[in-house]
PDB file of N, CA and C in Angstrom:
ATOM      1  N   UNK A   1     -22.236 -24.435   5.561  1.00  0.00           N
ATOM      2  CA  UNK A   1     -22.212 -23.242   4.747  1.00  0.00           C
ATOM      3  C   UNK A   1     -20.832 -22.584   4.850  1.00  0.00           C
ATOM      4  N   UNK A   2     -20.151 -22.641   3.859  1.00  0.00           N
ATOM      5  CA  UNK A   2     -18.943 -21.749   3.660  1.00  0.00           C
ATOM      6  C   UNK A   2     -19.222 -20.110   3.411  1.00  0.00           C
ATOM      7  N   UNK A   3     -18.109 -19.265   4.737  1.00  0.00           N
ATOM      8  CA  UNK A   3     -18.637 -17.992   4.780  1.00  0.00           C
ATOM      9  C   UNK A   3     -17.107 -16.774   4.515  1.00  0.00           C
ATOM     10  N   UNK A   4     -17.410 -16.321   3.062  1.00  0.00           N
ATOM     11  CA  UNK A   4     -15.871 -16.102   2.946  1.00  0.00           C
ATOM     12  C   UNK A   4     -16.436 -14.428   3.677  1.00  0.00           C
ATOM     13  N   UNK A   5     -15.301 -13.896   4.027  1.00  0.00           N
ATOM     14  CA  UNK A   5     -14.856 -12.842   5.125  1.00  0.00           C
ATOM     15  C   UNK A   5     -13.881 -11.819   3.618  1.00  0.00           C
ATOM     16  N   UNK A   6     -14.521 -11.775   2.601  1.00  0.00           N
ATOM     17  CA  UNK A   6     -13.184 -10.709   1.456  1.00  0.00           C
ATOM     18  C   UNK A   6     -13.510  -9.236   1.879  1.00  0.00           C
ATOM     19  N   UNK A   7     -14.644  -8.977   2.553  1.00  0.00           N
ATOM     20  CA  UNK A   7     -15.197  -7.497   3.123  1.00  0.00           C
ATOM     21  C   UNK A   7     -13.788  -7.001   4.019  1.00  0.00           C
ATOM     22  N   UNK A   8     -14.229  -8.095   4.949  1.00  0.00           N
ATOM     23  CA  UNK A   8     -12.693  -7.807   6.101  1.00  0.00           C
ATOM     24  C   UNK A   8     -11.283  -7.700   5.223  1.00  0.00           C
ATOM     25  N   UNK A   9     -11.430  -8.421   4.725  1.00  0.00           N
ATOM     26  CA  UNK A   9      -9.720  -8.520   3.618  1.00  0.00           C
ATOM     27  C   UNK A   9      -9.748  -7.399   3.103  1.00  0.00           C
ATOM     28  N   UNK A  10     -10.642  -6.368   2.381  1.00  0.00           N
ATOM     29  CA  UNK A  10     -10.591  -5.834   1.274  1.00  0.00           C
ATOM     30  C   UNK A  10     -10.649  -4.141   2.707  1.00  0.00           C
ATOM     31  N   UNK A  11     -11.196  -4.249   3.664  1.00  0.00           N
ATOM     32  CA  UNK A  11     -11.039  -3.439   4.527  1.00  0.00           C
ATOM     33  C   UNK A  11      -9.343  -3.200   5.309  1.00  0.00           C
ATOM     34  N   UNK A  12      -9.369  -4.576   5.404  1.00  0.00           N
ATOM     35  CA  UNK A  12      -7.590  -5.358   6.617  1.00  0.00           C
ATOM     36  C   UNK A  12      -6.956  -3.893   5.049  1.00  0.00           C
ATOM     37  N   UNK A  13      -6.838  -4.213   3.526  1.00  0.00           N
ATOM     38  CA  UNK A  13      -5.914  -3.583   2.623  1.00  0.00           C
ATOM     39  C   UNK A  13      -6.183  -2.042   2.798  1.00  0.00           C
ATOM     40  N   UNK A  14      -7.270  -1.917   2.716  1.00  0.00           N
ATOM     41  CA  UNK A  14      -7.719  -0.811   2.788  1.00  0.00           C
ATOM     42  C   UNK A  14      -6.646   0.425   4.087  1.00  0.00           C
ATOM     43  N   UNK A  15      -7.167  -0.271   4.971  1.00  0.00           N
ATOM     44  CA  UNK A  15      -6.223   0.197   6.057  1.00  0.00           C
ATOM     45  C   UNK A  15      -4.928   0.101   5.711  1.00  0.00           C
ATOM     46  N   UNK A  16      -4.194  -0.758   5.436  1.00  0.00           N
ATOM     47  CA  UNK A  16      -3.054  -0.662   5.301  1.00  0.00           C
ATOM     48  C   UNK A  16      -2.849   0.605   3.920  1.00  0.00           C
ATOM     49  N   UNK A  17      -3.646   0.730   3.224  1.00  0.00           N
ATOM     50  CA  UNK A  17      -2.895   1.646   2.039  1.00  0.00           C
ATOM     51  C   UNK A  17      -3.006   2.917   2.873  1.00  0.00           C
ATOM     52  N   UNK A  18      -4.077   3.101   3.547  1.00  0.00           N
ATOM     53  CA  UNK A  18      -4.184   4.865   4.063  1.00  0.00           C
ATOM     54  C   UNK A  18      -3.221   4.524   5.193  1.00  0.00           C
ATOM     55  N   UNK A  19      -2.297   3.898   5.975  1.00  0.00           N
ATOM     56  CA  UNK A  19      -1.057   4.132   6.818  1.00  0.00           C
ATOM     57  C   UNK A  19      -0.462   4.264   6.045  1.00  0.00           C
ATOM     58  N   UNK A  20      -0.221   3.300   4.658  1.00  0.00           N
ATOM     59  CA  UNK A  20       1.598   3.590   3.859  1.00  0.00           C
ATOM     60  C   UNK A  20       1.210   4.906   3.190  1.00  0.00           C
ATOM     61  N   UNK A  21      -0.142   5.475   3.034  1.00  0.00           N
ATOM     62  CA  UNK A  21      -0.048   6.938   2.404  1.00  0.00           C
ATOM     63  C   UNK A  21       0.134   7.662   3.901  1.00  0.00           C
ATOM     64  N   UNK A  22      -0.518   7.782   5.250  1.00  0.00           N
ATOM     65  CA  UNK A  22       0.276   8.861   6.248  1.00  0.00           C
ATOM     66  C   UNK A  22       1.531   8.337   5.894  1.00  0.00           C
ATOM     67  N   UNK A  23       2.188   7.487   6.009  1.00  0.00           N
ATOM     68  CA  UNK A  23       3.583   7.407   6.137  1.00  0.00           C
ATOM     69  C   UNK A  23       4.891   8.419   5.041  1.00  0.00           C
ATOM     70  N   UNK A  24       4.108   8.114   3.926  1.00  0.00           N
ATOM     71  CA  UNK A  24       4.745   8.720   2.622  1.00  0.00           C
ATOM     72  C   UNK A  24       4.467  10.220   2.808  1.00  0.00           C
ATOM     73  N   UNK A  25       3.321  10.843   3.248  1.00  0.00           N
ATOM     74  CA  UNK A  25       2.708  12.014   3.769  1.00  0.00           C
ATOM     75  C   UNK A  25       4.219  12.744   4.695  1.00  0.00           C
ATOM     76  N   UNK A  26       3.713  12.141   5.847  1.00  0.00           N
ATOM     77  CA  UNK A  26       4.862  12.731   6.485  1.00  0.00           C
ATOM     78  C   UNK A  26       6.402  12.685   5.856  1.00  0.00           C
ATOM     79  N   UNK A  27       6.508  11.282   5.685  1.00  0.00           N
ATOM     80  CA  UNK A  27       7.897  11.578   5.333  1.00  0.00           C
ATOM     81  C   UNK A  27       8.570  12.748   4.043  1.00  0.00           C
ATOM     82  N   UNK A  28       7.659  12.785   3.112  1.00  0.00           N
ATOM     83  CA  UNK A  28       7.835  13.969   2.521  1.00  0.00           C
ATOM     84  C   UNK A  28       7.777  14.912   3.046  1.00  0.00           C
ATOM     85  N   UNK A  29       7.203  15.334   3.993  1.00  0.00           N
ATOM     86  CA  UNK A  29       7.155  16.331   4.928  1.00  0.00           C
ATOM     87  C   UNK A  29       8.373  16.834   5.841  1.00  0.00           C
ATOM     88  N   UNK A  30       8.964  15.683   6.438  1.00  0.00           N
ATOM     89  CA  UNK A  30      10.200  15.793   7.110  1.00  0.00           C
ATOM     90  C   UNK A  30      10.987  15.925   6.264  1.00  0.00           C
ATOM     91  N   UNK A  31      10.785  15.191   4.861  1.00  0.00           N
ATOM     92  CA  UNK A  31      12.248  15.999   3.504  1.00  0.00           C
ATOM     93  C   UNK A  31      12.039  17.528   3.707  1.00  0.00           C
ATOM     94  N   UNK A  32      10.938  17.869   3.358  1.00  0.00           N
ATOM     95  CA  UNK A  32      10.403  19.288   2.893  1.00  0.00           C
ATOM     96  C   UNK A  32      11.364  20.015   4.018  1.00  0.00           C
ATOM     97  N   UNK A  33      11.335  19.787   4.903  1.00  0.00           N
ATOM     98  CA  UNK A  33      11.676  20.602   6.683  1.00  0.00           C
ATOM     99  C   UNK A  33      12.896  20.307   6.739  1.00  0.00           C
ATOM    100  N   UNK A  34      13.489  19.067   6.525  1.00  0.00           N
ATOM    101  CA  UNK A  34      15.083  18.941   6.663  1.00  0.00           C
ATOM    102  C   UNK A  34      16.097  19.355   5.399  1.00  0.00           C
ATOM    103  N   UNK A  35      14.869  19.798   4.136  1.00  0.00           N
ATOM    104  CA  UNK A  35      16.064  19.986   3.129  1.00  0.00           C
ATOM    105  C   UNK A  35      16.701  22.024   3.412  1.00  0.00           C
ATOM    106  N   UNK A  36      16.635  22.272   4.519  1.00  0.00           N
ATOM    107  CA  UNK A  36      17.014  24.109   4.307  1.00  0.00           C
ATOM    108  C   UNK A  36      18.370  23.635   4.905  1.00  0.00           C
ATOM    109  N   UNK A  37      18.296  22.438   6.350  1.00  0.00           N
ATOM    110  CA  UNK A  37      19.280  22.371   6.824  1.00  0.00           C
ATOM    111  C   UNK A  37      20.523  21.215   6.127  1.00  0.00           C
ATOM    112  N   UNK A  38      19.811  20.862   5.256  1.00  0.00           N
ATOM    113  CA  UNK A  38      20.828  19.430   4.635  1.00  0.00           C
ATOM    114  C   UNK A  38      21.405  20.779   3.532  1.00  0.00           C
ATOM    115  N   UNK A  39      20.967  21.331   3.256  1.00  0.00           N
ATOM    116  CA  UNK A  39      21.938  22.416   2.141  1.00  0.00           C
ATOM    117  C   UNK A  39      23.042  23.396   2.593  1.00  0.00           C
ATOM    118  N   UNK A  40      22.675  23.301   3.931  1.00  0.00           N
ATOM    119  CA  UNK A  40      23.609  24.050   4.838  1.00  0.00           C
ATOM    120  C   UNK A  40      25.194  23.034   5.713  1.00  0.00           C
ATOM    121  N   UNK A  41      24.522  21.997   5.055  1.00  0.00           N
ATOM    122  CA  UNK A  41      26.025  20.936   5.954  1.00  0.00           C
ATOM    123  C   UNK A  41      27.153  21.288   5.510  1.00  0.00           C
ATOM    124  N   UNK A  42      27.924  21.445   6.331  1.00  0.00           N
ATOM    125  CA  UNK A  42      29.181  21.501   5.964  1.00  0.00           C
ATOM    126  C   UNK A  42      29.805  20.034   4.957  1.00  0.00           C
ATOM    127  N   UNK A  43      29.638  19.004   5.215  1.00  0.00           N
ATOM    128  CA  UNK A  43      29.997  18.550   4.191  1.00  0.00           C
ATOM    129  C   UNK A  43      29.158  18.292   3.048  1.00  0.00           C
ATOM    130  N   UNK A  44      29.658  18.114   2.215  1.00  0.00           N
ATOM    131  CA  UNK A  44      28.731  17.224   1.313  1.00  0.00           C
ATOM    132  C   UNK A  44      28.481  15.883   0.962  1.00  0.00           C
ATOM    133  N   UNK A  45      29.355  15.369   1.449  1.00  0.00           N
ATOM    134  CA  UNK A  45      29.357  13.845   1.327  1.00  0.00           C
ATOM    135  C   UNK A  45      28.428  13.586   2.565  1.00  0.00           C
ATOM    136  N   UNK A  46      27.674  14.236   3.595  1.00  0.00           N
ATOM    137  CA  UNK A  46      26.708  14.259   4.355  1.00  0.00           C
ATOM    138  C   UNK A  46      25.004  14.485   3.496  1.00  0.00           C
ATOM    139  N   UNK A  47      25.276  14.906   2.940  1.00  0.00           N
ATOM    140  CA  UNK A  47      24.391  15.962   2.072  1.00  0.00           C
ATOM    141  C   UNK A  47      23.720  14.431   1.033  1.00  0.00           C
ATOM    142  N   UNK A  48      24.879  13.896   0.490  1.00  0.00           N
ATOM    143  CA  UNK A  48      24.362  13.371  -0.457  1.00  0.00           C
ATOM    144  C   UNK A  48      23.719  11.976  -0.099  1.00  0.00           C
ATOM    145  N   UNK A  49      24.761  11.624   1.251  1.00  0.00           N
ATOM    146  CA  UNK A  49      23.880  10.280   1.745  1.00  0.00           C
ATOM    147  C   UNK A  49      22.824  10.465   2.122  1.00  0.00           C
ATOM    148  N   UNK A  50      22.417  11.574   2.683  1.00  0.00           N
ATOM    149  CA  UNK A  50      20.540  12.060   3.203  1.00  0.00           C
ATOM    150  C   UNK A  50      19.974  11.799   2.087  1.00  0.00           C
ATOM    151  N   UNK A  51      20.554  12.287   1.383  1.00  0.00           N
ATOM    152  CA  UNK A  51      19.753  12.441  -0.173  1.00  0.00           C
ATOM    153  C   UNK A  51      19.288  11.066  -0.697  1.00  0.00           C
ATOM    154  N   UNK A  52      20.340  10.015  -0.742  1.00  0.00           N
ATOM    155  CA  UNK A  52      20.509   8.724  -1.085  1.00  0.00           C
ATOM    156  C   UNK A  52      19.560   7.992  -0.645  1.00  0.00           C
ATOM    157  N   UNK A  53      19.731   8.505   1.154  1.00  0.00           N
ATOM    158  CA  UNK A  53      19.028   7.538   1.826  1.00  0.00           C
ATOM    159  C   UNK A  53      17.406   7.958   1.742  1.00  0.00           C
ATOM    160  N   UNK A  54      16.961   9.222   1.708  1.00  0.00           N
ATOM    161  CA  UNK A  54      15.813   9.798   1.725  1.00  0.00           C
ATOM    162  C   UNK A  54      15.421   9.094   0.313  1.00  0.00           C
ATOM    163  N   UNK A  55      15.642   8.790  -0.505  1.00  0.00           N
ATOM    164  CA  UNK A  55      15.338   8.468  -2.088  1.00  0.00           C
ATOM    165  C   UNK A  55      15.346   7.103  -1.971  1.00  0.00           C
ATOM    166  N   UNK A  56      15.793   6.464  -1.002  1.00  0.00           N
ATOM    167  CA  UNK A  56      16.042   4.631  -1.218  1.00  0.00           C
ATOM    168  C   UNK A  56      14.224   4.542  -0.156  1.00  0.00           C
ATOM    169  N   UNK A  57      13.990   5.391   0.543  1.00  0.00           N
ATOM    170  CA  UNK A  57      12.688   5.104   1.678  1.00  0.00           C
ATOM    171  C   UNK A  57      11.558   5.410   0.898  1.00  0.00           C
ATOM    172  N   UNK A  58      11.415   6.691  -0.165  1.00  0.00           N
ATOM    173  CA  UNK A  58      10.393   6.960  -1.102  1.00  0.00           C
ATOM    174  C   UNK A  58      10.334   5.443  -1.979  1.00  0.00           C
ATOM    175  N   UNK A  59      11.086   5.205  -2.841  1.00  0.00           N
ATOM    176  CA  UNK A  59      11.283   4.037  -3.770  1.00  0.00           C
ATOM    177  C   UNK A  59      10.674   2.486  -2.328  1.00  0.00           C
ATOM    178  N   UNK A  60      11.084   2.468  -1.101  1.00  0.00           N
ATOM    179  CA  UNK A  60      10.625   1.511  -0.494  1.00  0.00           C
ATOM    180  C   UNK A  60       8.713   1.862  -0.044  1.00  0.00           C
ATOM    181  N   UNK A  61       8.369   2.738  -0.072  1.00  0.00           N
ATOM    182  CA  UNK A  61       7.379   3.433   0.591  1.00  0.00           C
ATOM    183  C   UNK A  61       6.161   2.626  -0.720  1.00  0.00           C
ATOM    184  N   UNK A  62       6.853   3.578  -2.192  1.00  0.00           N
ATOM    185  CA  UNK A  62       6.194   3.373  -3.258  1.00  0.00           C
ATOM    186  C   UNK A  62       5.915   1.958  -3.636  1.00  0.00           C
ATOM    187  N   UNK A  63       6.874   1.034  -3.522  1.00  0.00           N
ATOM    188  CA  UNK A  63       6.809  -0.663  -3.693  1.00  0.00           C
ATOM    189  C   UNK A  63       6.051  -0.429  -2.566  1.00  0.00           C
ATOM    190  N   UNK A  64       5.575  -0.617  -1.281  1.00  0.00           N
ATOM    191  CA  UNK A  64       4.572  -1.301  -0.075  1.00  0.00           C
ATOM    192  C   UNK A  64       3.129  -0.991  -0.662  1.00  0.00           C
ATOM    193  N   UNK A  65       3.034   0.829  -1.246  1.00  0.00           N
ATOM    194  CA  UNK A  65       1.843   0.935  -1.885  1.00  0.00           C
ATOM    195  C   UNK A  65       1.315   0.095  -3.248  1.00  0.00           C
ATOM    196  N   UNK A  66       2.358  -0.333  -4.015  1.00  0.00           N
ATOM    197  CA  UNK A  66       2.528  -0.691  -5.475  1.00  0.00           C
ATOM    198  C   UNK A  66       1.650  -2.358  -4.785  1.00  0.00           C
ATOM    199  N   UNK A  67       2.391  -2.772  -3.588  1.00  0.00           N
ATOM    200  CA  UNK A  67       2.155  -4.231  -3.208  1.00  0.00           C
ATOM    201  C   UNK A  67       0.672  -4.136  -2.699  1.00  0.00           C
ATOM    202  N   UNK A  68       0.115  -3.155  -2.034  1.00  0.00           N
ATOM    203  CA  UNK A  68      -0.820  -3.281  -1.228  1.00  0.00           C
ATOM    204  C   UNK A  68      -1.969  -3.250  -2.448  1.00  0.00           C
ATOM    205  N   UNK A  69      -2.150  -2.175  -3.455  1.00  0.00           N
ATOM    206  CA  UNK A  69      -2.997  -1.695  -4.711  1.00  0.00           C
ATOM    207  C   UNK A  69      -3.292  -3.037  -5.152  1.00  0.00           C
ATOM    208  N   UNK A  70      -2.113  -3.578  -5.229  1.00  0.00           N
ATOM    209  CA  UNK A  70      -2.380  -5.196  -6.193  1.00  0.00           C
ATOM    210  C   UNK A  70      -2.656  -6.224  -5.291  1.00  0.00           C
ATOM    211  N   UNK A  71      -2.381  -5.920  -3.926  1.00  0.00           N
ATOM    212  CA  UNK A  71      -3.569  -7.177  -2.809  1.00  0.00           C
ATOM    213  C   UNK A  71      -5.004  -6.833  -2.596  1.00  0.00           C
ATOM    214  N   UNK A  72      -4.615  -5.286  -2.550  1.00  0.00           N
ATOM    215  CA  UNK A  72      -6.478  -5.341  -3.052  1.00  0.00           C
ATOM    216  C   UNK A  72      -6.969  -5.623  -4.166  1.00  0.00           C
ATOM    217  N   UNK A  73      -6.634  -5.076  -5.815  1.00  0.00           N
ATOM    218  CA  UNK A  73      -7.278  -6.083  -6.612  1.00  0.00           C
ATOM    219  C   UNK A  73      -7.437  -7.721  -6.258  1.00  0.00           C
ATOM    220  N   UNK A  74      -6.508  -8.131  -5.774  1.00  0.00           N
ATOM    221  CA  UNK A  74      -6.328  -9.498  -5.580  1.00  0.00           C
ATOM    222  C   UNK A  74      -7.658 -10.033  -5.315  1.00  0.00           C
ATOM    223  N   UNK A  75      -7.588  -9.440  -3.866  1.00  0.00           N
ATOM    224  CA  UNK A  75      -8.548  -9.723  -2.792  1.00  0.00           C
ATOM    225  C   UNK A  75     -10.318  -9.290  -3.723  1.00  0.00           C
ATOM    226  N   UNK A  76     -10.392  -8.241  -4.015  1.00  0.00           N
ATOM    227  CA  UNK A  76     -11.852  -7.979  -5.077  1.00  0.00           C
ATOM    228  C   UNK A  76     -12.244  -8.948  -6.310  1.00  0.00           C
ATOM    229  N   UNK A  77     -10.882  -9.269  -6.564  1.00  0.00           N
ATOM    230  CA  UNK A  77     -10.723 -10.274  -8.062  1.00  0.00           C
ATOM    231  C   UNK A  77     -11.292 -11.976  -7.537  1.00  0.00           C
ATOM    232  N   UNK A  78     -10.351 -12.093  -5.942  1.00  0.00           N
ATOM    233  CA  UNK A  78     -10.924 -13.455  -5.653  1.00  0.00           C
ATOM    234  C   UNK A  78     -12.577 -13.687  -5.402  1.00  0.00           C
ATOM    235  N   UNK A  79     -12.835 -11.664  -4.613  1.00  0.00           N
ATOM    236  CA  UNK A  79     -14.261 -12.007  -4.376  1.00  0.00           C
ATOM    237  C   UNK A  79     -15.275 -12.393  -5.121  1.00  0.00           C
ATOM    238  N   UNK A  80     -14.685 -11.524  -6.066  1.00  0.00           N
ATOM    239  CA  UNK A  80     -16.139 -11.631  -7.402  1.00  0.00           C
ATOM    240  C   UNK A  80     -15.928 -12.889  -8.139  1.00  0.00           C
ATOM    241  N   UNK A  81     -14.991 -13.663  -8.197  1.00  0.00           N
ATOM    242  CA  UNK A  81     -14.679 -14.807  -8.580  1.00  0.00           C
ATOM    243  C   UNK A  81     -15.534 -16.137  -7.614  1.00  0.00           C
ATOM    244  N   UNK A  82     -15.645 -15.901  -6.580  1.00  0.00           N
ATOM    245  CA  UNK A  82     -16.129 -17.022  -5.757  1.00  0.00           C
ATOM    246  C   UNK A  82     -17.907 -16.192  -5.862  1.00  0.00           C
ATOM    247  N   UNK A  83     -18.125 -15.030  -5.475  1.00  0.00           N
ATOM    248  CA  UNK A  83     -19.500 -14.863  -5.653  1.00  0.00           C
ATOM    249  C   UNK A  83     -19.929 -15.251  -6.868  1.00  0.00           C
ATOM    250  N   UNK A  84     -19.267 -15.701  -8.415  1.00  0.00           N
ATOM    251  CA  UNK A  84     -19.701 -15.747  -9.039  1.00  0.00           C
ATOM    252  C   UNK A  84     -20.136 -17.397  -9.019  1.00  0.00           C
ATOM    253  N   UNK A  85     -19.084 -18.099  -8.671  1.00  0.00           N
ATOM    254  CA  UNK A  85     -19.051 -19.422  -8.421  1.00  0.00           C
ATOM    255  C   UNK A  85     -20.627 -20.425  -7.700  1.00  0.00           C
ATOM    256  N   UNK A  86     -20.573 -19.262  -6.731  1.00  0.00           N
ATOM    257  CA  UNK A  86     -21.679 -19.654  -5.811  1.00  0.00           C
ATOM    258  C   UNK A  86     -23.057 -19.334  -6.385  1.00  0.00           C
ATOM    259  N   UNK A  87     -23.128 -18.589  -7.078  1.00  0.00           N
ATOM    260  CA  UNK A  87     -24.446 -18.182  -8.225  1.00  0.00           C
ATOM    261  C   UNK A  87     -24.571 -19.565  -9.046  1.00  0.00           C
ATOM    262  N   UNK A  88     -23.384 -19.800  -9.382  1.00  0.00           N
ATOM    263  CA  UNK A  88     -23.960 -20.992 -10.430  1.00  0.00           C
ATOM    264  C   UNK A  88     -24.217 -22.165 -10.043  1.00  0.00           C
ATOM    265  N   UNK A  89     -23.601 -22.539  -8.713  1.00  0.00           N
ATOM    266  CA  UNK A  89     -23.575 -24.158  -8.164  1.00  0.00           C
ATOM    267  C   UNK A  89     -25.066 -23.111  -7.247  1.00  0.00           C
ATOM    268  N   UNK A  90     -25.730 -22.385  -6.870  1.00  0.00           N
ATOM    269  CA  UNK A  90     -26.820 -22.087  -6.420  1.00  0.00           C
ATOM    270  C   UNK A  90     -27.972 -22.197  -7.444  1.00  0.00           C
ATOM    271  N   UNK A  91     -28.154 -22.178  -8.618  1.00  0.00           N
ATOM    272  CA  UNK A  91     -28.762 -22.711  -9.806  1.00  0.00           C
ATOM    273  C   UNK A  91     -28.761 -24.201  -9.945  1.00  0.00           C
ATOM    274  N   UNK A  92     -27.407 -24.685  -9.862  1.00  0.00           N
ATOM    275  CA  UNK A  92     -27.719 -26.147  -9.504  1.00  0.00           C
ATOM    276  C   UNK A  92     -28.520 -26.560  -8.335  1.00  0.00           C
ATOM    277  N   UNK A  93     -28.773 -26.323  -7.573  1.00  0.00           N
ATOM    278  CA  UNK A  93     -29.404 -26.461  -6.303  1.00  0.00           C
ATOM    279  C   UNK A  93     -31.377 -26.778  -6.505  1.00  0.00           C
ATOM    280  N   UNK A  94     -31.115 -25.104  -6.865  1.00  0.00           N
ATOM    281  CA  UNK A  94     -32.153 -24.743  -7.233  1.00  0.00           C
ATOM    282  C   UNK A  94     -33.464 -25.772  -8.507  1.00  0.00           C
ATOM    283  N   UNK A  95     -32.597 -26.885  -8.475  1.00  0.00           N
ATOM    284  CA  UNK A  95     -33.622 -27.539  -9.768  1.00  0.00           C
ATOM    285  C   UNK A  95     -34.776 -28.022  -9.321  1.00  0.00           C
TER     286      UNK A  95
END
């Protein structure tokens, strides 16, 4: 008897999307808190790489969620695909 495990998979994604959302959580958070003092730098060419770099981690944050959304369809798409499979070769059985 073949015993597919897509519960665990579709849980394993699950988890991972609610860390990359704390993650995105906070880190907006630490923008929110560091932008009184990034306006206050004396330079600006300081100013703008925070900026740069704070904007290159959102855009990386958003692709991990973008990746994870579409491993869980994945993972739901393969399930219902093989439960469906097994319905019909279980009709064959059944004669």
């Amino acid at each position: 008897m073949i015993k597919y495990d897509h519960n665990v998979l579709a849980e394993g994604v699950s988890q991972m999307q609610r860390v990359t959302q704390t993650i995105k959580d906070e880190s907006d958070a630490l923008m929110k808190a560091a932008q009184n003092s990034v306006e206050n730098w004396e330079t600006e060419a300081s100013a703008i790489e925070y900026r740069n770099l704070s904007a290159k981690l959102n855009q990386q944050i958003d692709a991990a969620s973008a990746i994870l959304g579409s491993t869980a369809g994945g993972v739901q798409q393969s399930s219902d695909h093989i439960k469906q499979q097994d319905r019909q070769y279980a009709k064959r059985f059944a004669v």
